[in-house]
Protein backbone atom coordinates (compact mmCIF):
# COMPACT_ATOMS: atom_id res chain seq x y z
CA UNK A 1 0.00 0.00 0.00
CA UNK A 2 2.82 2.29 -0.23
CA UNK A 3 2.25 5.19 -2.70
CA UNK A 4 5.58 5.23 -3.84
CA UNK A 5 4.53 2.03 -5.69
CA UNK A 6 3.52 3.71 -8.51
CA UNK A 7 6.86 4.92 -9.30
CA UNK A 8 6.72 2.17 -11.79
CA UNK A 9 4.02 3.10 -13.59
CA UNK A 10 5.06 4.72 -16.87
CA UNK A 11 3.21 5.94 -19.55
CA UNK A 12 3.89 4.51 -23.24
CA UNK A 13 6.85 5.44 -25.42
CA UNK A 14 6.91 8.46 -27.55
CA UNK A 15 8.54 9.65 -30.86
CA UNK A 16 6.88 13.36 -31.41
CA UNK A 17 4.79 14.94 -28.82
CA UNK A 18 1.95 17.29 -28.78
CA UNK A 19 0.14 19.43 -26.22
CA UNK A 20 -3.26 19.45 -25.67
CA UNK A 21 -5.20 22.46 -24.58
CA UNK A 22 -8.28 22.53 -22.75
CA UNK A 23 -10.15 25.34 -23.89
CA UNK A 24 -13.75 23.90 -23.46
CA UNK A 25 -13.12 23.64 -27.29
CA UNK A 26 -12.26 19.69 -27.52
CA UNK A 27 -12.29 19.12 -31.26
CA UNK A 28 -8.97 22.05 -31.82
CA UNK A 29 -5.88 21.72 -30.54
CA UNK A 30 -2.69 23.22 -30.62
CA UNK A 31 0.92 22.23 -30.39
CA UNK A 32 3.72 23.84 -28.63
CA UNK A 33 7.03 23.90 -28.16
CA UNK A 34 7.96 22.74 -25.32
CA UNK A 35 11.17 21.11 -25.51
CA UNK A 36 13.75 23.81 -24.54
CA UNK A 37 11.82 25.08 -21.32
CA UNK A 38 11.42 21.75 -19.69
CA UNK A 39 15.49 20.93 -20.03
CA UNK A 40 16.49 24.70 -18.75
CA UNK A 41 18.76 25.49 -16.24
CA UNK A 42 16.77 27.75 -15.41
CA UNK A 43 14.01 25.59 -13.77
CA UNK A 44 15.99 24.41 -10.58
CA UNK A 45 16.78 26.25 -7.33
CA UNK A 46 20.05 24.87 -5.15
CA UNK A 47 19.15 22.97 -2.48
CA UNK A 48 21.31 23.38 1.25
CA UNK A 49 23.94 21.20 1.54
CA UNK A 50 23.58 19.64 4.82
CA UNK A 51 20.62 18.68 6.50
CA UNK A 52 19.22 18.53 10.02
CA UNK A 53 20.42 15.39 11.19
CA UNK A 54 23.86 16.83 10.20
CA UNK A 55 23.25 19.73 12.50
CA UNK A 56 22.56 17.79 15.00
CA UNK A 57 25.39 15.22 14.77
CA UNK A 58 28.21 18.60 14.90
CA UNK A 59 25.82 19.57 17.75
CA UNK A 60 26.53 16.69 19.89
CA UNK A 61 29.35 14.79 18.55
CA UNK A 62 33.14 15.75 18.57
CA UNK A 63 34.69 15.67 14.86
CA UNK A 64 36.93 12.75 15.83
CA UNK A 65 34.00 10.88 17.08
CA UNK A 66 31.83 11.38 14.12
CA UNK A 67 30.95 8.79 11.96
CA UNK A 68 30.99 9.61 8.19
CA UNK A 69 27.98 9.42 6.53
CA UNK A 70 27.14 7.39 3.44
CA UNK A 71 25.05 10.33 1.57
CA UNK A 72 27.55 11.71 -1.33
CA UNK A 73 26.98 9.96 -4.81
CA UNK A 74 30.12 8.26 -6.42
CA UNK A 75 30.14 7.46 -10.21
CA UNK A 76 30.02 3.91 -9.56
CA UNK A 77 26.34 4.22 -8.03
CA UNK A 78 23.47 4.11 -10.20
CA UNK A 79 19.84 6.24 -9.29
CA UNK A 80 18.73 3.09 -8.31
CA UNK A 81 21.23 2.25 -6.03
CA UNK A 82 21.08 5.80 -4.49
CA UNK A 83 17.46 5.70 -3.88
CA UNK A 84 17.62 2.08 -2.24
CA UNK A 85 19.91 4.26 -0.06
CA UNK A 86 17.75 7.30 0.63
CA UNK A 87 20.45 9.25 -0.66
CA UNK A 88 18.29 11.68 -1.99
CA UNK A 89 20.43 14.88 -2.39
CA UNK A 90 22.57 12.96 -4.34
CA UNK A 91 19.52 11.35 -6.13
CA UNK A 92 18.41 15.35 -6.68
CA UNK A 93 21.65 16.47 -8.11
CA UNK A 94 21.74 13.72 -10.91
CA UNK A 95 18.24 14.10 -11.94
CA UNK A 96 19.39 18.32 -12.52
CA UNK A 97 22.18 17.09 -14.02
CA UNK A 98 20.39 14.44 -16.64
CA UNK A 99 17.74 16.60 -17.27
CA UNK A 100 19.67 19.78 -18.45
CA UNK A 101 21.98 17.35 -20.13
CA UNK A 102 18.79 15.97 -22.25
CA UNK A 103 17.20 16.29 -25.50
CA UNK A 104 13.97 18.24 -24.87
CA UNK A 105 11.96 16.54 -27.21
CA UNK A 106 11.70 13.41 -25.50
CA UNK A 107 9.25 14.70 -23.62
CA UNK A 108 8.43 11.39 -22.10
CA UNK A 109 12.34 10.64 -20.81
CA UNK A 110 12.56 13.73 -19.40
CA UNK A 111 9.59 13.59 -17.49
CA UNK A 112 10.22 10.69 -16.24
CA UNK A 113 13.77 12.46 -14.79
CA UNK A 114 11.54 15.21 -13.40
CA UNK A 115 9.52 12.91 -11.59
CA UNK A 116 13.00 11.68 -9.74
CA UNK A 117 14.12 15.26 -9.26
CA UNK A 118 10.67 16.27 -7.33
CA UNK A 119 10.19 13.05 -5.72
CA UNK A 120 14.10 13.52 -4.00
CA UNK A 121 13.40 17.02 -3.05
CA UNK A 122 9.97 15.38 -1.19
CA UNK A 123 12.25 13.20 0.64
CA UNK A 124 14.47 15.52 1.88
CA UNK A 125 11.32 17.60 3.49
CA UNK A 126 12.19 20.50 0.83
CA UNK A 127 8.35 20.89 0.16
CA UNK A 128 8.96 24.73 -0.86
CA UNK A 129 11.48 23.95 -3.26
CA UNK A 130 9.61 20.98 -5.00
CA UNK A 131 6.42 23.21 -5.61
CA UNK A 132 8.67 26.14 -6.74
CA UNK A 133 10.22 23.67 -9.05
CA UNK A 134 6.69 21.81 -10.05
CA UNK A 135 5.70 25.12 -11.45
CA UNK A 136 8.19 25.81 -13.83
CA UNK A 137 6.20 22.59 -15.68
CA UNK A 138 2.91 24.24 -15.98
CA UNK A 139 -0.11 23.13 -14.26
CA UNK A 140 -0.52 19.23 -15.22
CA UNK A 141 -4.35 19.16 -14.44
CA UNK A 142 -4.67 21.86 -17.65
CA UNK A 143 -2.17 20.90 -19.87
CA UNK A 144 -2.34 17.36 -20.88
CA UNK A 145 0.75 15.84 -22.97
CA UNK A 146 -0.19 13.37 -25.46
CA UNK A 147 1.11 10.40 -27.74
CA UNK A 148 -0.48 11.67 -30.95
CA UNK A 149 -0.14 8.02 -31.87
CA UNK A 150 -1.70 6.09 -29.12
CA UNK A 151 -3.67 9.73 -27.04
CA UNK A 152 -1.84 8.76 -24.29
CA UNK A 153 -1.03 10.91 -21.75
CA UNK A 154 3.17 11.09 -21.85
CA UNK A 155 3.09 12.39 -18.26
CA UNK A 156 4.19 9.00 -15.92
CA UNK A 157 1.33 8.74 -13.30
CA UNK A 158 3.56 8.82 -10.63
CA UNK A 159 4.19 12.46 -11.33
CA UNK A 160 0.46 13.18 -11.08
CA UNK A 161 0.58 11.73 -7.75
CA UNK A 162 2.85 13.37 -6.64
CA UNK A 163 1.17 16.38 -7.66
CA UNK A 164 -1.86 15.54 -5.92
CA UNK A 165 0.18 14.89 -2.81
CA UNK A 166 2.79 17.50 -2.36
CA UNK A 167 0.08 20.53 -0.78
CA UNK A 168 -0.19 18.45 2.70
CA UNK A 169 3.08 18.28 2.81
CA UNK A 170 2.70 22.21 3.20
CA UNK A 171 -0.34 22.05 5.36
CA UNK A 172 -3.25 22.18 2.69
CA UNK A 173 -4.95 19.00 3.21
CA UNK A 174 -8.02 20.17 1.44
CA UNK A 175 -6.15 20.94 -1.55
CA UNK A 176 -4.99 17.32 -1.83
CA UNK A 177 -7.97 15.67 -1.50
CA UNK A 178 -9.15 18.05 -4.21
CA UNK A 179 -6.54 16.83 -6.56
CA UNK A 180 -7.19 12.97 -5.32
CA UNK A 181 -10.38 13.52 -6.23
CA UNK A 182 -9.17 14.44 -9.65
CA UNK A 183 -7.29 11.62 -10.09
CA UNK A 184 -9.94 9.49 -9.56
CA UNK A 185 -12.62 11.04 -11.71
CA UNK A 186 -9.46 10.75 -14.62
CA UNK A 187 -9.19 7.02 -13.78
CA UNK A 188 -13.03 6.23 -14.33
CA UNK A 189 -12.92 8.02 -17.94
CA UNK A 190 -10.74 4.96 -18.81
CA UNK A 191 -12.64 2.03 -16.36
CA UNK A 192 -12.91 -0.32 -19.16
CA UNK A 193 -8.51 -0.62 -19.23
CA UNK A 194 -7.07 -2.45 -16.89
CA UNK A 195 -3.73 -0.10 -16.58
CA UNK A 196 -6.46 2.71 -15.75
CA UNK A 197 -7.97 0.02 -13.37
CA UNK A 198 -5.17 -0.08 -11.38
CA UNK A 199 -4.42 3.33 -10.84
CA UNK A 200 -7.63 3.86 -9.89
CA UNK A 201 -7.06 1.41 -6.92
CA UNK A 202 -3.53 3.12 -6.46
CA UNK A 203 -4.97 6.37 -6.13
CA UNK A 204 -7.42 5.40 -3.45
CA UNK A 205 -4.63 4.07 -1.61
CA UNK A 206 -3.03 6.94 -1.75
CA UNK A 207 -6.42 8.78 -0.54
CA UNK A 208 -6.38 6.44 2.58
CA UNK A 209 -3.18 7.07 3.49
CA UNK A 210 -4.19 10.98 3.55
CA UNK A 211 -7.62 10.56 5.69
CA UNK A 212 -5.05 8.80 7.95
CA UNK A 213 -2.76 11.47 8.40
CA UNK A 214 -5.35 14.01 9.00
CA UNK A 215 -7.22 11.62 11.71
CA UNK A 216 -10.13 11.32 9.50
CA UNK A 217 -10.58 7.15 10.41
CA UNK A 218 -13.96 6.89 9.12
CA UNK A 219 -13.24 8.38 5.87
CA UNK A 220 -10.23 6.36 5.36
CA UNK A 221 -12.29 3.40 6.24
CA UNK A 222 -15.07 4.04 3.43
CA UNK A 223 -12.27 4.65 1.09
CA UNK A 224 -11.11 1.10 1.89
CA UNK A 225 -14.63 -0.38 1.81
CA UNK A 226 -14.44 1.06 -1.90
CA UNK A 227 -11.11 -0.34 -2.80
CA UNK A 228 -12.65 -3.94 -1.77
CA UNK A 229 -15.52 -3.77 -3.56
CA UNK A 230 -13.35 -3.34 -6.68
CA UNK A 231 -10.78 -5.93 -5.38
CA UNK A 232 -13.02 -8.67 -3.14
CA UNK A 233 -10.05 -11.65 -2.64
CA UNK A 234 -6.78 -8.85 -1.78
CA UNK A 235 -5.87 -10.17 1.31
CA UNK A 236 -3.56 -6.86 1.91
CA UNK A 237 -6.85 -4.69 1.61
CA UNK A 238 -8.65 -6.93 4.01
CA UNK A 239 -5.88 -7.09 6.73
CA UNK A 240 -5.14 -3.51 6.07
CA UNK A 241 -8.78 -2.98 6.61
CA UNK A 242 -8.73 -4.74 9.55
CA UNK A 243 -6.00 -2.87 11.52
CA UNK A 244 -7.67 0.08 10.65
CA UNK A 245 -11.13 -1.05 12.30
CA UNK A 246 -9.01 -1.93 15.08
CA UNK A 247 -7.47 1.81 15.47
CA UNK A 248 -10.74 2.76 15.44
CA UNK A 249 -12.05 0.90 17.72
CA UNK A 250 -14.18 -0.96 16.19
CA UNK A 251 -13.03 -5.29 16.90
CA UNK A 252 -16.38 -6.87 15.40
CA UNK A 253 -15.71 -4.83 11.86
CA UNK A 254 -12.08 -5.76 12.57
CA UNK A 255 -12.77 -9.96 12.91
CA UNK A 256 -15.16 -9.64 10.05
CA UNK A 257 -12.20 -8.82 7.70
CA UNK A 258 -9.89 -10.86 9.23
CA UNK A 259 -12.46 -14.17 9.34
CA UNK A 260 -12.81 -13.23 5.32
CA UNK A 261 -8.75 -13.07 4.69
CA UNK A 262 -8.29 -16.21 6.32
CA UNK A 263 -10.40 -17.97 4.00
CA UNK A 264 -7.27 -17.54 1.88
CA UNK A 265 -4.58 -18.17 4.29
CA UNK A 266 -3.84 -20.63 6.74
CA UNK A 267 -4.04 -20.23 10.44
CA UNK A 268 -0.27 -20.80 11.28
CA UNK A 269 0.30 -18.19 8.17
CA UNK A 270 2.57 -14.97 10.00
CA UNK A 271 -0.04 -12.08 9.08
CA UNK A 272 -3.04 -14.42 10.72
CA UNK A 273 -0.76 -14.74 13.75
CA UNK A 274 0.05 -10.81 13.92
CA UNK A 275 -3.50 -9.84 13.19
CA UNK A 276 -5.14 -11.69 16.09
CA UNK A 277 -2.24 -10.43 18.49
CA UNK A 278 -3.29 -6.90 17.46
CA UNK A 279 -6.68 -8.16 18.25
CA UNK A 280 -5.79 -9.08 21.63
CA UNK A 281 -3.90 -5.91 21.90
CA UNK A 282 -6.89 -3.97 21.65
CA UNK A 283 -8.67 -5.51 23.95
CA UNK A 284 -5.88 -4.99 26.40
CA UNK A 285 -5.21 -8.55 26.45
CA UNK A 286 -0.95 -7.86 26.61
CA UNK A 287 -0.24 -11.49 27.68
CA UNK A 288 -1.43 -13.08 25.40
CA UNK A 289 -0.50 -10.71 22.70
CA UNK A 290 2.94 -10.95 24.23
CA UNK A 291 3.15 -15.11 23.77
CA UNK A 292 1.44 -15.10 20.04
CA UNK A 293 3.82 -11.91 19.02
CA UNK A 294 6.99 -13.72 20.82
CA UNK A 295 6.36 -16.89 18.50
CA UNK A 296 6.31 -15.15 15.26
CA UNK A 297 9.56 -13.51 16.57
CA UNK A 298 11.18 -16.53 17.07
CA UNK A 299 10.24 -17.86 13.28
CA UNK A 300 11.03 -14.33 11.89
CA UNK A 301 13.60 -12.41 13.43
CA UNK A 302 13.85 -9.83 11.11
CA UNK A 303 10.07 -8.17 11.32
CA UNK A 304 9.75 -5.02 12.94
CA UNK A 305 6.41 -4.58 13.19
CA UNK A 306 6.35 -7.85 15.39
CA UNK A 307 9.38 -6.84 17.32
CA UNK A 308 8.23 -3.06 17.72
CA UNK A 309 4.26 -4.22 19.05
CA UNK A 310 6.50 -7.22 21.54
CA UNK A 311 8.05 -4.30 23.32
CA UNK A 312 4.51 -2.34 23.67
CA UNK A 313 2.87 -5.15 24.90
CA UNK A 314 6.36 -5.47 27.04
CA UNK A 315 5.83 -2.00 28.56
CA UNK A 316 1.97 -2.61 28.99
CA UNK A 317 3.08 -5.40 31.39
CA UNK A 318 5.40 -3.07 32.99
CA UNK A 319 8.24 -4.55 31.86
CA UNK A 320 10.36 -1.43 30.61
CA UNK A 321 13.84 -2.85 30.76
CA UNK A 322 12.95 -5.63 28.76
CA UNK A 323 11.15 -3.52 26.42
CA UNK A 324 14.50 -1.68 26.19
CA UNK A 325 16.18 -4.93 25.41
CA UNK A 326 13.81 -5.87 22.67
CA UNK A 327 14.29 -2.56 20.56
CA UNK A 328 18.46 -2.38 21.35
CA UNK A 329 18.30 -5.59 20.18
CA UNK A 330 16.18 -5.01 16.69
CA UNK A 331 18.24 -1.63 16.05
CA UNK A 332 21.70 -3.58 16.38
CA UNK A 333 21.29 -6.84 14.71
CA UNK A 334 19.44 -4.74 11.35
CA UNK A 335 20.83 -1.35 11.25
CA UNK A 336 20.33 -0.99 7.66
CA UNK A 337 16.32 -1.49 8.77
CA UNK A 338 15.34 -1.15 11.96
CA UNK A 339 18.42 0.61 13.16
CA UNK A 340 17.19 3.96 10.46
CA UNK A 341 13.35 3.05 11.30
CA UNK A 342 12.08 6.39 12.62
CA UNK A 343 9.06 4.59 14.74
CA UNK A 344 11.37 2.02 16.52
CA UNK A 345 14.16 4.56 17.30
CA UNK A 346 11.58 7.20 18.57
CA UNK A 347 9.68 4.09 21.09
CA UNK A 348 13.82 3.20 22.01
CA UNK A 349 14.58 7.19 22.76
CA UNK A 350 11.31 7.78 24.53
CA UNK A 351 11.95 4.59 26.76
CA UNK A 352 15.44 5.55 27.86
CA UNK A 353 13.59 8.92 29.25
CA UNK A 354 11.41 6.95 31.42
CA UNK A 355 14.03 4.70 32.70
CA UNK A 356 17.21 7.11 33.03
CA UNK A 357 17.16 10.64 34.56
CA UNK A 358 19.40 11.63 31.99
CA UNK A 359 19.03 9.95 28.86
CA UNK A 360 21.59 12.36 26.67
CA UNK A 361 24.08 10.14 26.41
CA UNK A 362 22.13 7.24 25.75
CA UNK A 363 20.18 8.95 22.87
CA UNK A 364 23.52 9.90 21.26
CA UNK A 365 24.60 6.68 20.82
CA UNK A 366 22.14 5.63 19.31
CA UNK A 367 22.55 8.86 16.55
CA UNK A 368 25.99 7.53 16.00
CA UNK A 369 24.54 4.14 15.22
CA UNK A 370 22.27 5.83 12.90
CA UNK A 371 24.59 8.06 11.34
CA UNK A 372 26.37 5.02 9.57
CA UNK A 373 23.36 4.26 7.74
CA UNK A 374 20.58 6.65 7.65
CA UNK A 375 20.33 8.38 4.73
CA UNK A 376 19.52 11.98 4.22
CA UNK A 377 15.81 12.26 4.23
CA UNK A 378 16.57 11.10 8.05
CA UNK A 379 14.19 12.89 10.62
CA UNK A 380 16.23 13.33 13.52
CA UNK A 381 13.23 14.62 15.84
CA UNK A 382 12.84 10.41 16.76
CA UNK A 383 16.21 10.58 18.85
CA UNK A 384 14.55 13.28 20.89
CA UNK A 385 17.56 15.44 21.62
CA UNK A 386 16.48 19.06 20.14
């Protein structure tokens, strides 16, 4: 369910491109240059070369006890490899680079590179920048870039997400469920194709994932209720369904789903397991969420959502220092994973408040562990040290 799924998504290949311009006039059209502006140098703004996480390592850490971080790009690293990383400066500069570097008239190539240019200044929390940047294309919902061969649209769909996303990262939620909404309505025009299908489904996800982040449970519910109706037998939208009743309170909506997923899974299968122990979480049965959880642990070592909900239920039972143990553990023995996961390090920092008096040093150990892998879309407000 991760939006950043649709990164793959890609429009068909191109040889000349058109625009087409909505002037409530369907049956003329136009087309413009637009090779030259979308490849100018013109279009980008320099981005700061350090972040906060940086700050706060020279902040707290001596220069011969700083670890060097893995964030500059090297010749030898491909975009892929840099993303995997989260090395998203470097991922930034390249895109810049490519794009200026390109023939404007692909139009569909170097869209593509814009996409990776706007996404990487998203990651690095440089929302201002990216919708500075986003305009020098032109507004997407009004101009609509076409394949005069095949009338499809040569802008990837991931960029339109992105789009529709980028205003709540700047604090207009309304805004993005306007341009959701847009989205969606664009999808159904094309119901009868399968490719459209799909983004329809992807866009909803998307949606869900907003009505979560602005509390709005019962709207992300419905919106999930939707997506099921289109996709009946996805046993991700009915355990993701069923968490979400769970937030919300609501356990009989919550078995419902899960009784329906496991008519395609077994009982011993790990997400059955997990899902009852939430169950039993939420019914403040820590226990027995404790045992189920500590079982899956010991088949898969590696999952973090298991090991992060053991120490909860740890903590519920007023076990603290064992909690502590659980998520030292988890952070050491996958610091590529769990040692850069924001949730897990921010539950580790908060528990060393509780138990120390002064947790300081503690905490900044723990940044130096991080430093060696995080990238640099890193939010360092998890260590709780500012």
């Amino acid at each position: 369910m991760d939006p950043d799924i649709l990164n793959s998504i890609t429009p068909p290949s191109i040889e000349s491109p058109v625009i087409r311009v909505n002037n409530n006039r369907p049956e003329r059209q136009r087309t413009l240059s637009i090779g030259p502006s979308l490849n100018s140098n013109a279009n980008f703004y320099d981005i700061p070369a350090s972040d906060a996480f940086n700050d706060l390592l020279e902040r707290y850490v001596p220069p011969e006890d700083r670890p060097q971080r893995d964030i500059n790009s090297d010749k030898s690293k491909s975009p892929e490899v840099m993303m995997m990383n989260n090395m998203w400066r470097s991922v930034a500069k390249y895109a810049r680079q490519q794009i200026i570097q390109s023939d404007g008239s692909h139009v569909k190539h170097v869209l593509q590179l814009w996409h990776m240019r706007l996404l990487a200044l998203t990651k690095l929390g440089l929302y201002q920048l990216a919708t500075a940047e986003f305009e020098k294309l032109g507004d997407l919902d009004r101009l609509e870039l076409k394949d005069p061969a095949t009338n499809e649209s040569l802008v990837p769909f991931s960029l339109w997400i992105l789009w529709a996303r980028l205003p709540s990262y700047l604090k207009y939620p309304r805004l993005t469920l306007e341009r959701l909404a847009l989205l969606a309505a664009r999808c159904k025009k094309h119901k009868t194709d399968p490719i459209w299908a799909h983004r329809e489904i992807q866009t909803y996800l998307v949606l869900v994932t907003h009505w979560i982040a602005i509390e709005d449970y019962s709207a992300a519910a419905s919106t999930m209720e939707l997506i099921l109706s289109k996709s009946p037998n996805q046993v991700d939208i009915l355990s993701g369904l069923g968490r979400l009743y769970l937030q919300m309170g609501d356990i009989d909506s919550a078995n419902r789903m899960f009784e329906r997923m496991k008519e395609f899974m077994k009982e011993e299968d790990e997400t059955v397991k997990i899902n009852k122990a939430f169950t039993l979480m939420s019914k403040g049965e820590w226990h027995q969420a404790r045992d189920l959880l500590q079982q899956v642990y010991e088949s898969n070592n590696e999952n973090l959502l298991v090991m992060n909900n053991l120490a909860a239920c740890e903590v519920y039972l007023g076990n603290s220092i064992k909690a502590i143990e659980i998520l030292e553990t988890l952070t050491i023995k996958n610091p590529t994973s769990a040692g850069t996961c924001e949730v897990a390090l921010m539950n580790l920092c908060t528990l060393y408040g509780l138990r120390y008096e002064d947790s300081t040093e503690k905490k900044v150990e723990v940044m130096k562990q991080v430093a060696r892998w995080a990238g640099d879309s890193f939010q360092p407000e998890c260590l709780k040290l500012q």
